[in-house]
PDB file of N, CA and C in Angstrom:
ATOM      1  N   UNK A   1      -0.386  15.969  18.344  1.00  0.00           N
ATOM      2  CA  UNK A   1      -0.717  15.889  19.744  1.00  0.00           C
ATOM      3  C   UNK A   1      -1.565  17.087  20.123  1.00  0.00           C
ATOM      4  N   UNK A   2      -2.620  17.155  21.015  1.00  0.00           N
ATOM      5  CA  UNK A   2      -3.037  18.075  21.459  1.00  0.00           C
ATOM      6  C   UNK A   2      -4.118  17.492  22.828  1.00  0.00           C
ATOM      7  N   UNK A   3      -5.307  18.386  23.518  1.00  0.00           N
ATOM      8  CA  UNK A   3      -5.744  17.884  24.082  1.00  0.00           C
ATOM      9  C   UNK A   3      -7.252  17.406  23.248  1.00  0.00           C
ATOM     10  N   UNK A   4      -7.754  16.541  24.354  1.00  0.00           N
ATOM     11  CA  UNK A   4      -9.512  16.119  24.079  1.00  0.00           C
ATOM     12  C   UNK A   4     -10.140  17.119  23.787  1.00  0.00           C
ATOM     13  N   UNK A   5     -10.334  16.490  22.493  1.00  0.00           N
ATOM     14  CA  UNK A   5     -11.557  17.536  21.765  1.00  0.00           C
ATOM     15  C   UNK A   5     -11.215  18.767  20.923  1.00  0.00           C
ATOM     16  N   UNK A   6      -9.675  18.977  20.755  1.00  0.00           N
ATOM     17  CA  UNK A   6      -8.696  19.655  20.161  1.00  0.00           C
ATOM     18  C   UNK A   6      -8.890  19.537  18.322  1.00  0.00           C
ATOM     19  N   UNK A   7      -9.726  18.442  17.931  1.00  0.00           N
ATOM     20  CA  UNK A   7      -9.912  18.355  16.420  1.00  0.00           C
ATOM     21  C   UNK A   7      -9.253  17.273  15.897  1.00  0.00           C
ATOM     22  N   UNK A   8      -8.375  16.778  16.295  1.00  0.00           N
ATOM     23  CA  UNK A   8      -7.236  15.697  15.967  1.00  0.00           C
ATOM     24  C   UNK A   8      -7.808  14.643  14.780  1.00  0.00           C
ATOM     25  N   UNK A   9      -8.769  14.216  15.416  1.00  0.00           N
ATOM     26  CA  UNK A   9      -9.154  12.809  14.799  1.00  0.00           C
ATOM     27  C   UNK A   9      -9.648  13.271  13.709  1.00  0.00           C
ATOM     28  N   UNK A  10     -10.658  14.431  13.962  1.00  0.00           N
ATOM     29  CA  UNK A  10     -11.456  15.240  12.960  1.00  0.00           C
ATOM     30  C   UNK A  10     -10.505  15.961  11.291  1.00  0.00           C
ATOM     31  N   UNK A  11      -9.279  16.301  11.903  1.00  0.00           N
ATOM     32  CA  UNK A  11      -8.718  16.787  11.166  1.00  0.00           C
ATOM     33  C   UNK A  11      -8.129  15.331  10.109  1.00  0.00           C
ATOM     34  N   UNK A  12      -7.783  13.924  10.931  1.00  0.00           N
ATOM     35  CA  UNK A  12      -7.414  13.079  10.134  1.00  0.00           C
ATOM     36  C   UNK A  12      -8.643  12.799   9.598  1.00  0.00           C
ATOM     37  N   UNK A  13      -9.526  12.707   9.707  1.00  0.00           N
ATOM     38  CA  UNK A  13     -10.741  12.167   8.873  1.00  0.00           C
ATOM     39  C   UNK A  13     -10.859  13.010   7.706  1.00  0.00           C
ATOM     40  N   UNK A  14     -10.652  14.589   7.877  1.00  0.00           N
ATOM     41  CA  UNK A  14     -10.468  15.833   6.731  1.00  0.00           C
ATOM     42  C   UNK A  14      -9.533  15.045   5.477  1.00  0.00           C
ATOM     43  N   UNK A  15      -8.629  14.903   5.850  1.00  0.00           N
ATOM     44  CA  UNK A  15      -7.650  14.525   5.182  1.00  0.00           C
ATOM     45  C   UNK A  15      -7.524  13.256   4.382  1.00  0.00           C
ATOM     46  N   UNK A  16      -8.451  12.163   4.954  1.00  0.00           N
ATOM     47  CA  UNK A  16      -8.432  10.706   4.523  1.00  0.00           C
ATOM     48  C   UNK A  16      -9.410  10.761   3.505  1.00  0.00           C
ATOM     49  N   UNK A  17     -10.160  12.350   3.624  1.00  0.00           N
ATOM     50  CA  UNK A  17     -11.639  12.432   2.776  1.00  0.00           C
ATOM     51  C   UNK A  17     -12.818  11.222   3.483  1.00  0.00           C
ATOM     52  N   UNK A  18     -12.815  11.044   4.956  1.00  0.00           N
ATOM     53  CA  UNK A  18     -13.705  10.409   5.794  1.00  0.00           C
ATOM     54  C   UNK A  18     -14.812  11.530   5.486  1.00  0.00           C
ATOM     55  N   UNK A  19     -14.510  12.576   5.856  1.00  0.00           N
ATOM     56  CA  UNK A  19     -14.914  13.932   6.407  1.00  0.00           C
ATOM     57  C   UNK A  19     -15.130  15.241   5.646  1.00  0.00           C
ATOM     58  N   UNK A  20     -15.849  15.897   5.474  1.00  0.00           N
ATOM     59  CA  UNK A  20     -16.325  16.995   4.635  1.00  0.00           C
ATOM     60  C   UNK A  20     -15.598  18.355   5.928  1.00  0.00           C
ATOM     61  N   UNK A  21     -14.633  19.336   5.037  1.00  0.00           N
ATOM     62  CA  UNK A  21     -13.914  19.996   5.917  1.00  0.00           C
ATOM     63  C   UNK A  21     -14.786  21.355   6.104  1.00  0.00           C
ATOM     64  N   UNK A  22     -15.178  22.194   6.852  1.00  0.00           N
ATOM     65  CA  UNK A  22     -16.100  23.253   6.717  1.00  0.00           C
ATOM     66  C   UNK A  22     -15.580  24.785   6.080  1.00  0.00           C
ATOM     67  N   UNK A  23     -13.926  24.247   6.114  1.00  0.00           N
ATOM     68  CA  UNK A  23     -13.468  25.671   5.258  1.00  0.00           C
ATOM     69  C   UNK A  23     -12.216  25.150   5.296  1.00  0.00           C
ATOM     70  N   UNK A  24     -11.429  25.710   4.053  1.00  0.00           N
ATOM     71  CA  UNK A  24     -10.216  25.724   3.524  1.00  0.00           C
ATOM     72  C   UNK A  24     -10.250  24.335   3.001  1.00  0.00           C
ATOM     73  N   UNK A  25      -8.814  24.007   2.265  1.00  0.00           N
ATOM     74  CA  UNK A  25      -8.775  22.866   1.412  1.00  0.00           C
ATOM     75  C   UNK A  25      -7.836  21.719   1.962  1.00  0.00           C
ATOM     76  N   UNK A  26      -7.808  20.336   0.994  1.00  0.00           N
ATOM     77  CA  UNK A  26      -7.076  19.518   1.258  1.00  0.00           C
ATOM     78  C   UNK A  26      -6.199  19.538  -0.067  1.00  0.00           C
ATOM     79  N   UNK A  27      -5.474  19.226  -0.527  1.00  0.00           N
ATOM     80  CA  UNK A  27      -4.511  18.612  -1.595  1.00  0.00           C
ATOM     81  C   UNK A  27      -3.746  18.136  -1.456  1.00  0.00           C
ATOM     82  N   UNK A  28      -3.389  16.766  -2.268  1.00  0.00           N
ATOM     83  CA  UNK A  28      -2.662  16.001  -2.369  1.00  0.00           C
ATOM     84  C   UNK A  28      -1.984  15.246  -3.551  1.00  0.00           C
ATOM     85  N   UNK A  29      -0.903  14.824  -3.388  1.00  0.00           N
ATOM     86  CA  UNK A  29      -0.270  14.265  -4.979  1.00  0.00           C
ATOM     87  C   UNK A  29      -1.371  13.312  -5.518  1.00  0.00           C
ATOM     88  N   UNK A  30      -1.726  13.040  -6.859  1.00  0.00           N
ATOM     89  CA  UNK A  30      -2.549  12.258  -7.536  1.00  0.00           C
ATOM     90  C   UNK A  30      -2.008  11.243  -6.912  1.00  0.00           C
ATOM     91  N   UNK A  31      -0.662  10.582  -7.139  1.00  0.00           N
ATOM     92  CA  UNK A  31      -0.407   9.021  -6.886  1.00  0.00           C
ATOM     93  C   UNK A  31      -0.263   8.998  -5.142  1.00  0.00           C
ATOM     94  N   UNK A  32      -0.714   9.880  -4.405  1.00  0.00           N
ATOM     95  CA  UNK A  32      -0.157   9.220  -2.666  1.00  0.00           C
ATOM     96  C   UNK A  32      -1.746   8.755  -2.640  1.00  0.00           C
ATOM     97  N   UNK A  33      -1.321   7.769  -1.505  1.00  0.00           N
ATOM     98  CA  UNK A  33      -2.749   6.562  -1.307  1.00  0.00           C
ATOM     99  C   UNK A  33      -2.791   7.533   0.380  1.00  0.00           C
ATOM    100  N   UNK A  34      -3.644   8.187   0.411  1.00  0.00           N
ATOM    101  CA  UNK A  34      -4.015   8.373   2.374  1.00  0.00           C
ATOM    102  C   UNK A  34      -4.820   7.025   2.935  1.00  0.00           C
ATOM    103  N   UNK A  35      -4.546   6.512   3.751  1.00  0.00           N
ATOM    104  CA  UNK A  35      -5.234   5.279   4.230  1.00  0.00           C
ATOM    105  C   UNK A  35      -5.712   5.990   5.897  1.00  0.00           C
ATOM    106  N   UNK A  36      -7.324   5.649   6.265  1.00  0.00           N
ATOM    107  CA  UNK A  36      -7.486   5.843   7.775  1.00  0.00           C
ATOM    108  C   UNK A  36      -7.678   4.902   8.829  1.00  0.00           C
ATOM    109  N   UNK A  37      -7.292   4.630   9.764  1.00  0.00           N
ATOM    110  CA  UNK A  37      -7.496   4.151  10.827  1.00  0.00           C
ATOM    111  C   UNK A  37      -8.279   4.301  12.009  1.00  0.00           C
ATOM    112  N   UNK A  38      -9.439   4.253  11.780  1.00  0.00           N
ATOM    113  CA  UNK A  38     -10.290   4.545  12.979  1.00  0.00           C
ATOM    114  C   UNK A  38      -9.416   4.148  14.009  1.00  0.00           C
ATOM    115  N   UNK A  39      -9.681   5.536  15.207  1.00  0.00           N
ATOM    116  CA  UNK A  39      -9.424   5.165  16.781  1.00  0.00           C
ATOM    117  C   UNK A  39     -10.154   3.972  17.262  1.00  0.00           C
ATOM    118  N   UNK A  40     -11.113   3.661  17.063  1.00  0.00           N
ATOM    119  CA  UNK A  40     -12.006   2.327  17.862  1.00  0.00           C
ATOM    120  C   UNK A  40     -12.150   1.567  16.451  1.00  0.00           C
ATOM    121  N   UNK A  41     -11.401   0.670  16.470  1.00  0.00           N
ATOM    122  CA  UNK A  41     -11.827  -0.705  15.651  1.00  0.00           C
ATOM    123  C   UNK A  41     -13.265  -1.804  15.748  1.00  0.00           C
ATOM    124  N   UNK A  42     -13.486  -1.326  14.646  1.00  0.00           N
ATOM    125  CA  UNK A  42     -14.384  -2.190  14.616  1.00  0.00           C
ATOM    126  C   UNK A  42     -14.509  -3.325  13.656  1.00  0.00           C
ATOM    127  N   UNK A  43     -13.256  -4.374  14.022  1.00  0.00           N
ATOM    128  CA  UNK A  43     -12.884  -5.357  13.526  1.00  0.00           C
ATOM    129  C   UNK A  43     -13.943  -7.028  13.555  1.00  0.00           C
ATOM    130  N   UNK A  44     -14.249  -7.833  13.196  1.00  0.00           N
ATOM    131  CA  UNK A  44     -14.652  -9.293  13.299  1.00  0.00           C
ATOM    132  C   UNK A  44     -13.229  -9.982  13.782  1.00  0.00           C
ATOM    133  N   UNK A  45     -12.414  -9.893  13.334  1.00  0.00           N
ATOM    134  CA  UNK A  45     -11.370 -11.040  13.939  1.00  0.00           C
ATOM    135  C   UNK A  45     -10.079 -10.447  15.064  1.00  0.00           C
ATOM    136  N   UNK A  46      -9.576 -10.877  15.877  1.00  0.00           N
ATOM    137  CA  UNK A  46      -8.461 -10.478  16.310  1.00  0.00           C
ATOM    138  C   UNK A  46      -7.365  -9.985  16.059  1.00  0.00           C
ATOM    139  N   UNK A  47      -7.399  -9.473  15.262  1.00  0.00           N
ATOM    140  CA  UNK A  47      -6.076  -8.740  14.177  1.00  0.00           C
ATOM    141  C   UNK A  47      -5.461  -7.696  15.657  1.00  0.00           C
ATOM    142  N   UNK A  48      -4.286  -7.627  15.608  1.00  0.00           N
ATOM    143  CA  UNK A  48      -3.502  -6.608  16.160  1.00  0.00           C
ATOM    144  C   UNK A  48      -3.927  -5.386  15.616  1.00  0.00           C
ATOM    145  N   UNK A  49      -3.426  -3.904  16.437  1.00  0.00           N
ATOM    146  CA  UNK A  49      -3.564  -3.000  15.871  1.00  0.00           C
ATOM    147  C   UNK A  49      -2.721  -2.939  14.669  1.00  0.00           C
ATOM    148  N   UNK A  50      -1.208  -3.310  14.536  1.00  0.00           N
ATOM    149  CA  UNK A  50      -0.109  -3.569  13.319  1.00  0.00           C
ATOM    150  C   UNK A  50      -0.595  -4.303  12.235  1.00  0.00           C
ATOM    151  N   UNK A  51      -1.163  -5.454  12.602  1.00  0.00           N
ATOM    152  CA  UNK A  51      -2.136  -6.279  11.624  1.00  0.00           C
ATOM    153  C   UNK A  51      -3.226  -5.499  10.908  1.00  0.00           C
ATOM    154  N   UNK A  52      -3.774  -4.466  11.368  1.00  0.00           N
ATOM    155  CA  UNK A  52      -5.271  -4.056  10.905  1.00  0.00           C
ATOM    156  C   UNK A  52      -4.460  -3.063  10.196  1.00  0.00           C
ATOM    157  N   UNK A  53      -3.739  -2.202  10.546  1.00  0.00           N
ATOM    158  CA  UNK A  53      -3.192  -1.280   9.572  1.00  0.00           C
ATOM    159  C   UNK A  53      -2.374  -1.823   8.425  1.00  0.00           C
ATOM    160  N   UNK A  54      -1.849  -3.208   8.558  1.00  0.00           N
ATOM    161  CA  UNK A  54      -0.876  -3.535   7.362  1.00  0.00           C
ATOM    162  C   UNK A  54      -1.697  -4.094   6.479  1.00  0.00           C
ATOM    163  N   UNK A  55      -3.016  -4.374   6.896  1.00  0.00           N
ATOM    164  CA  UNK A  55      -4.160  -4.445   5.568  1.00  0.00           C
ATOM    165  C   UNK A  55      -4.222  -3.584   4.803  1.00  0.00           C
ATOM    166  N   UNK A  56      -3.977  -2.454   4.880  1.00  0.00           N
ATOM    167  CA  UNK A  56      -4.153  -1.111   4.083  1.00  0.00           C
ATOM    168  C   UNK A  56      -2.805  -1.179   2.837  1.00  0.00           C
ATOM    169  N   UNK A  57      -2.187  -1.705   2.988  1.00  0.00           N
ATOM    170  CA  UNK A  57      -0.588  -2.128   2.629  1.00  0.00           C
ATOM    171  C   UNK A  57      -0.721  -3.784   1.431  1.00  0.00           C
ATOM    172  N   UNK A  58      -1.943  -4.338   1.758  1.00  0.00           N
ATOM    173  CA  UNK A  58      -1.885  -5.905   0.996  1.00  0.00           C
ATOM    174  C   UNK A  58      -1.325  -5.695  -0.341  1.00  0.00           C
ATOM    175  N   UNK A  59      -1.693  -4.798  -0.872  1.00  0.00           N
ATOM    176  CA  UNK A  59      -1.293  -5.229  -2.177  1.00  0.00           C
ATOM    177  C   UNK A  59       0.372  -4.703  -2.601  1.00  0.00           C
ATOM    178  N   UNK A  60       0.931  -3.825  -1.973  1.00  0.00           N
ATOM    179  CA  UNK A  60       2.297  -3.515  -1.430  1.00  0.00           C
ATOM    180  C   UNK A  60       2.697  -4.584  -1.415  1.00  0.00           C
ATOM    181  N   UNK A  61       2.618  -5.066  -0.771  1.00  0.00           N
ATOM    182  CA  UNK A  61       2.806  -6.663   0.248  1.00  0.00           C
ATOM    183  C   UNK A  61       3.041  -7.354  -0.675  1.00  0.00           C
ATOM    184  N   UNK A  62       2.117  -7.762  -1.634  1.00  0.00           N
ATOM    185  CA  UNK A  62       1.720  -8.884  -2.839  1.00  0.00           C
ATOM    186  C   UNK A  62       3.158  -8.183  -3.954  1.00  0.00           C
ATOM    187  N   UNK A  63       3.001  -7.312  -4.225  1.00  0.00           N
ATOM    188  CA  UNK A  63       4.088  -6.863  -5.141  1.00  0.00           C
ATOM    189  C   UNK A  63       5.490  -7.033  -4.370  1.00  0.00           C
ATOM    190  N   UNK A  64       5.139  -6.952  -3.124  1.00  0.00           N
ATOM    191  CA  UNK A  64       7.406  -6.952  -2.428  1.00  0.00           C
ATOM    192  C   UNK A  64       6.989  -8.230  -2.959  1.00  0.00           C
ATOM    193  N   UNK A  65       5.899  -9.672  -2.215  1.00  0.00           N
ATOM    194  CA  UNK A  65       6.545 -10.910  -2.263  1.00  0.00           C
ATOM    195  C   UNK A  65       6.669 -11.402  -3.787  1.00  0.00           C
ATOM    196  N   UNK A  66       5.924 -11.135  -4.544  1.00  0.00           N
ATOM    197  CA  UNK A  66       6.384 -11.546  -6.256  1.00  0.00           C
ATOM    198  C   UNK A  66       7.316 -10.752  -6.785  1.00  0.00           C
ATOM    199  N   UNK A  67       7.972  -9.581  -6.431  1.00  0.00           N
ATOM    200  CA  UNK A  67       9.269  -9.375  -7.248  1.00  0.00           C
ATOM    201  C   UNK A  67       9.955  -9.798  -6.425  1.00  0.00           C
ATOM    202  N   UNK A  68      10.181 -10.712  -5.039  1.00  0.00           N
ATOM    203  CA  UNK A  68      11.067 -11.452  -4.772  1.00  0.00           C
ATOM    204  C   UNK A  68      11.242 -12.613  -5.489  1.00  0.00           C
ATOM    205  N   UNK A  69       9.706 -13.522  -5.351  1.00  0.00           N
ATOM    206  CA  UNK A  69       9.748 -14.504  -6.028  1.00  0.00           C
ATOM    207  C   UNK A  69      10.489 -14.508  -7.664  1.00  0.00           C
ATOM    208  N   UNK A  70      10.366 -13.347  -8.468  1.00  0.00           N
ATOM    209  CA  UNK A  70      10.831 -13.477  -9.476  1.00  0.00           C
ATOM    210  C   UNK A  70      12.208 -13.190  -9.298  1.00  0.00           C
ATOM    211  N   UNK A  71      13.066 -12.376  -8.825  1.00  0.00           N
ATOM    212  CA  UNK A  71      14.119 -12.012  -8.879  1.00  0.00           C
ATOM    213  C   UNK A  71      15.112 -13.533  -7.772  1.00  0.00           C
ATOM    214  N   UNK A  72      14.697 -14.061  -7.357  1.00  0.00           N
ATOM    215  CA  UNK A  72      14.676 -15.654  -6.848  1.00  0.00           C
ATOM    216  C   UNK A  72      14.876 -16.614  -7.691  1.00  0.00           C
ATOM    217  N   UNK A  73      14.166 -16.394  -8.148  1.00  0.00           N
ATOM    218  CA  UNK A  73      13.676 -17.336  -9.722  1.00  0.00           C
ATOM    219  C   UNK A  73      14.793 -16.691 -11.299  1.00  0.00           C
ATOM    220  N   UNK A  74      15.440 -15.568 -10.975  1.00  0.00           N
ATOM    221  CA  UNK A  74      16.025 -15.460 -11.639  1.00  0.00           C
ATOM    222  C   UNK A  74      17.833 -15.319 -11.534  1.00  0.00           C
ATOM    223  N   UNK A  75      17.416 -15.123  -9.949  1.00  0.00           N
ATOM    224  CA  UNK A  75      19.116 -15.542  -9.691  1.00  0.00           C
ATOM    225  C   UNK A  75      19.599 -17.097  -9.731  1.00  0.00           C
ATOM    226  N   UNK A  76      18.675 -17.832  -9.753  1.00  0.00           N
ATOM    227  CA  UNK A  76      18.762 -19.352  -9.587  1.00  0.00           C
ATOM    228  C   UNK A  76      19.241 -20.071 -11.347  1.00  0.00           C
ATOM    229  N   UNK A  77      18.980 -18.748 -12.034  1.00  0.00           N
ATOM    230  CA  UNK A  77      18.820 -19.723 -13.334  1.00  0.00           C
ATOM    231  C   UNK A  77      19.980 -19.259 -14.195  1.00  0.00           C
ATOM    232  N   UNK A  78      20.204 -20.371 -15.093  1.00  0.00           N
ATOM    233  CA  UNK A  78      21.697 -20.123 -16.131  1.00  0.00           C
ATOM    234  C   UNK A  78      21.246 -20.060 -17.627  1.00  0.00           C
ATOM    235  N   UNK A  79      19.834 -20.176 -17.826  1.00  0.00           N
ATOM    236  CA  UNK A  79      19.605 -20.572 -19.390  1.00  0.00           C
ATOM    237  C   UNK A  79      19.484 -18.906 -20.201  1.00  0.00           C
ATOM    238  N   UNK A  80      20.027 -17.778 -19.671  1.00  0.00           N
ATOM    239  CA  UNK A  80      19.925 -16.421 -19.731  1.00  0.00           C
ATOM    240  C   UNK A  80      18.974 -16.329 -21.361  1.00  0.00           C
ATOM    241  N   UNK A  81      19.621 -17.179 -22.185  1.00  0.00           N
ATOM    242  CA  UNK A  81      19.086 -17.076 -23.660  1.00  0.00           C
ATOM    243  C   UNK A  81      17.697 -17.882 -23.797  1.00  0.00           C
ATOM    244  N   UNK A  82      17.117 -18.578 -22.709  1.00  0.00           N
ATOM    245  CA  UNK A  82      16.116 -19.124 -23.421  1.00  0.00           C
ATOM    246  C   UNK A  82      14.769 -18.489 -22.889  1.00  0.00           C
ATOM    247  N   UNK A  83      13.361 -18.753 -23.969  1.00  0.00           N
ATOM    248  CA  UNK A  83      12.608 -18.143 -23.652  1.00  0.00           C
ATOM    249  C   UNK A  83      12.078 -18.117 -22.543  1.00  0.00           C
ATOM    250  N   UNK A  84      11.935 -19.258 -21.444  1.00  0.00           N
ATOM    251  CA  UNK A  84      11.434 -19.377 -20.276  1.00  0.00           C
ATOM    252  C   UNK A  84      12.052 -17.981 -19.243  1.00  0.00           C
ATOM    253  N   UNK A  85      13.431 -17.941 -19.791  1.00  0.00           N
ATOM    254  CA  UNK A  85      13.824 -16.972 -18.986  1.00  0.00           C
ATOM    255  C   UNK A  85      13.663 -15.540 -19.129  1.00  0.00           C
ATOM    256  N   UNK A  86      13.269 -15.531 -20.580  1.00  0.00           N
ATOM    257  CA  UNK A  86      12.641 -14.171 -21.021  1.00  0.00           C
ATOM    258  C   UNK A  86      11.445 -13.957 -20.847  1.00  0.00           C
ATOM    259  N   UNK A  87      10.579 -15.123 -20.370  1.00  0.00           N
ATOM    260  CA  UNK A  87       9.362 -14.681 -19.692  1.00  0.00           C
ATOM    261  C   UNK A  87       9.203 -14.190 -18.412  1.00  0.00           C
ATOM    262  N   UNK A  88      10.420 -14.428 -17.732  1.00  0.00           N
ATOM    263  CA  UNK A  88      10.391 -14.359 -16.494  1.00  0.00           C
ATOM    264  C   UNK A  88      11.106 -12.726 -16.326  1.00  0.00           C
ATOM    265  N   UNK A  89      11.104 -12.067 -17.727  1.00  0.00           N
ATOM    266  CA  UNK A  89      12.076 -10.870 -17.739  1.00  0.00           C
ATOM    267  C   UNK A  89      11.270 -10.276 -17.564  1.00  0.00           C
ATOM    268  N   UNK A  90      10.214 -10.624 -18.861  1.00  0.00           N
ATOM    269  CA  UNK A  90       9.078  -9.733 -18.938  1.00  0.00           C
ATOM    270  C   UNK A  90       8.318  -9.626 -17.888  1.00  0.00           C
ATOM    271  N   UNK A  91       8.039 -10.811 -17.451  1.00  0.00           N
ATOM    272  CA  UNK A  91       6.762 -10.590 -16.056  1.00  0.00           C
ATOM    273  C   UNK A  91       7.274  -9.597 -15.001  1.00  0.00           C
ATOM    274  N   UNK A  92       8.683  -9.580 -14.835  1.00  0.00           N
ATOM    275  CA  UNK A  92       9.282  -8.679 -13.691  1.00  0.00           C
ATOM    276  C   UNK A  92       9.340  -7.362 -14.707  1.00  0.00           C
ATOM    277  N   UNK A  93       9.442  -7.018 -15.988  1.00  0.00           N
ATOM    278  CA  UNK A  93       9.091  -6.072 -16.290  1.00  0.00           C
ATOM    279  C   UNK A  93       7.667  -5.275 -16.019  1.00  0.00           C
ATOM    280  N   UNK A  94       6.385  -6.015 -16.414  1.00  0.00           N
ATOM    281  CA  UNK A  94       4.845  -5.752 -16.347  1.00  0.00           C
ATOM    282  C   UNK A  94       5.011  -5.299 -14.656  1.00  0.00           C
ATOM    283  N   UNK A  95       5.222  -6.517 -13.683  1.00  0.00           N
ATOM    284  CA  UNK A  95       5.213  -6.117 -12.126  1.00  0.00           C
ATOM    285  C   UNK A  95       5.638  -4.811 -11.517  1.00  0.00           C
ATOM    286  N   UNK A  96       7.074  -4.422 -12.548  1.00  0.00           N
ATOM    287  CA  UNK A  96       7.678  -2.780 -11.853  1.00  0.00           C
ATOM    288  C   UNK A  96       6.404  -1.775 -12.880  1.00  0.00           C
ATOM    289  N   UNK A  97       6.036  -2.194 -14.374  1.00  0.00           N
ATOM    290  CA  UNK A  97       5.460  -1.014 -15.041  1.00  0.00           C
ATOM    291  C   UNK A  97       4.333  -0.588 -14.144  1.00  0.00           C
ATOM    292  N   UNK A  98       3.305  -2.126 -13.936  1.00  0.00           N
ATOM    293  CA  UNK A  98       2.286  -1.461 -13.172  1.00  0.00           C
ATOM    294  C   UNK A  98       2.337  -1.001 -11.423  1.00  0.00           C
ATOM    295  N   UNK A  99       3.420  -1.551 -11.283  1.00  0.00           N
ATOM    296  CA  UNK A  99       3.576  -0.900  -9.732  1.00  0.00           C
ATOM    297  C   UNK A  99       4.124   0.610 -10.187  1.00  0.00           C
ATOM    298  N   UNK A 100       4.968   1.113 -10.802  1.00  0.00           N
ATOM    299  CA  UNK A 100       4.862   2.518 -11.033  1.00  0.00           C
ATOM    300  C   UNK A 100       4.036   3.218 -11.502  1.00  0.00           C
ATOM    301  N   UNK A 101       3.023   2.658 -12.189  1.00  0.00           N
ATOM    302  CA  UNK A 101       1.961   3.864 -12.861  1.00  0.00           C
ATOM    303  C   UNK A 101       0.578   3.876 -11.411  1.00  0.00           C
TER     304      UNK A 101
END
């Protein structure tokens, strides 16, 4: 918070790497994602402000709804020993490896 013209926006743009900072540094963990949000949207469709920011999030998104789908798909099933179901081990394996790296 501060007042108009206080740097605010400027300083988030520093940080998102929008913005070239004129002194001192930024750092950040290799794996954090900074995502920015322009104050004035300049959107084509009607998206909410919640909507336009949870774009930044899609592929988050895509990974919650397929390790539901799989873990769905695997509470439903009894054949524990057969291969169909060991494919379905593995794929929820690959889904957590590459969502952690």
């Amino acid at each position: 918070m501060g007042k108009n013209g206080a740097g605010k926006s400027t300083m988030m743009k520093i940080v998102a790497g929008v913005q070239k900072a004129t002194s001192g540094n930024v750092s950040a963990n290799k794996e954090a994602v900074i995502a920015y949000l322009p104050q004035h949207l300049l959107t084509e469709d009607d998206c909410t402000v919640f909507e336009e920011a949870a774009k930044a999030f899609k592929l988050v998104f895509e990974i919650k709804n397929e390790m539901e789908r799989l873990n769905n798909e695997l509470s439903t099933r009894t054949d524990y020993e057969s291969e169909a179901y060991m494919k379905i081990i593995e794929e929820y394996r690959n889904w957590v490896r590459n969502f952690m790296h």
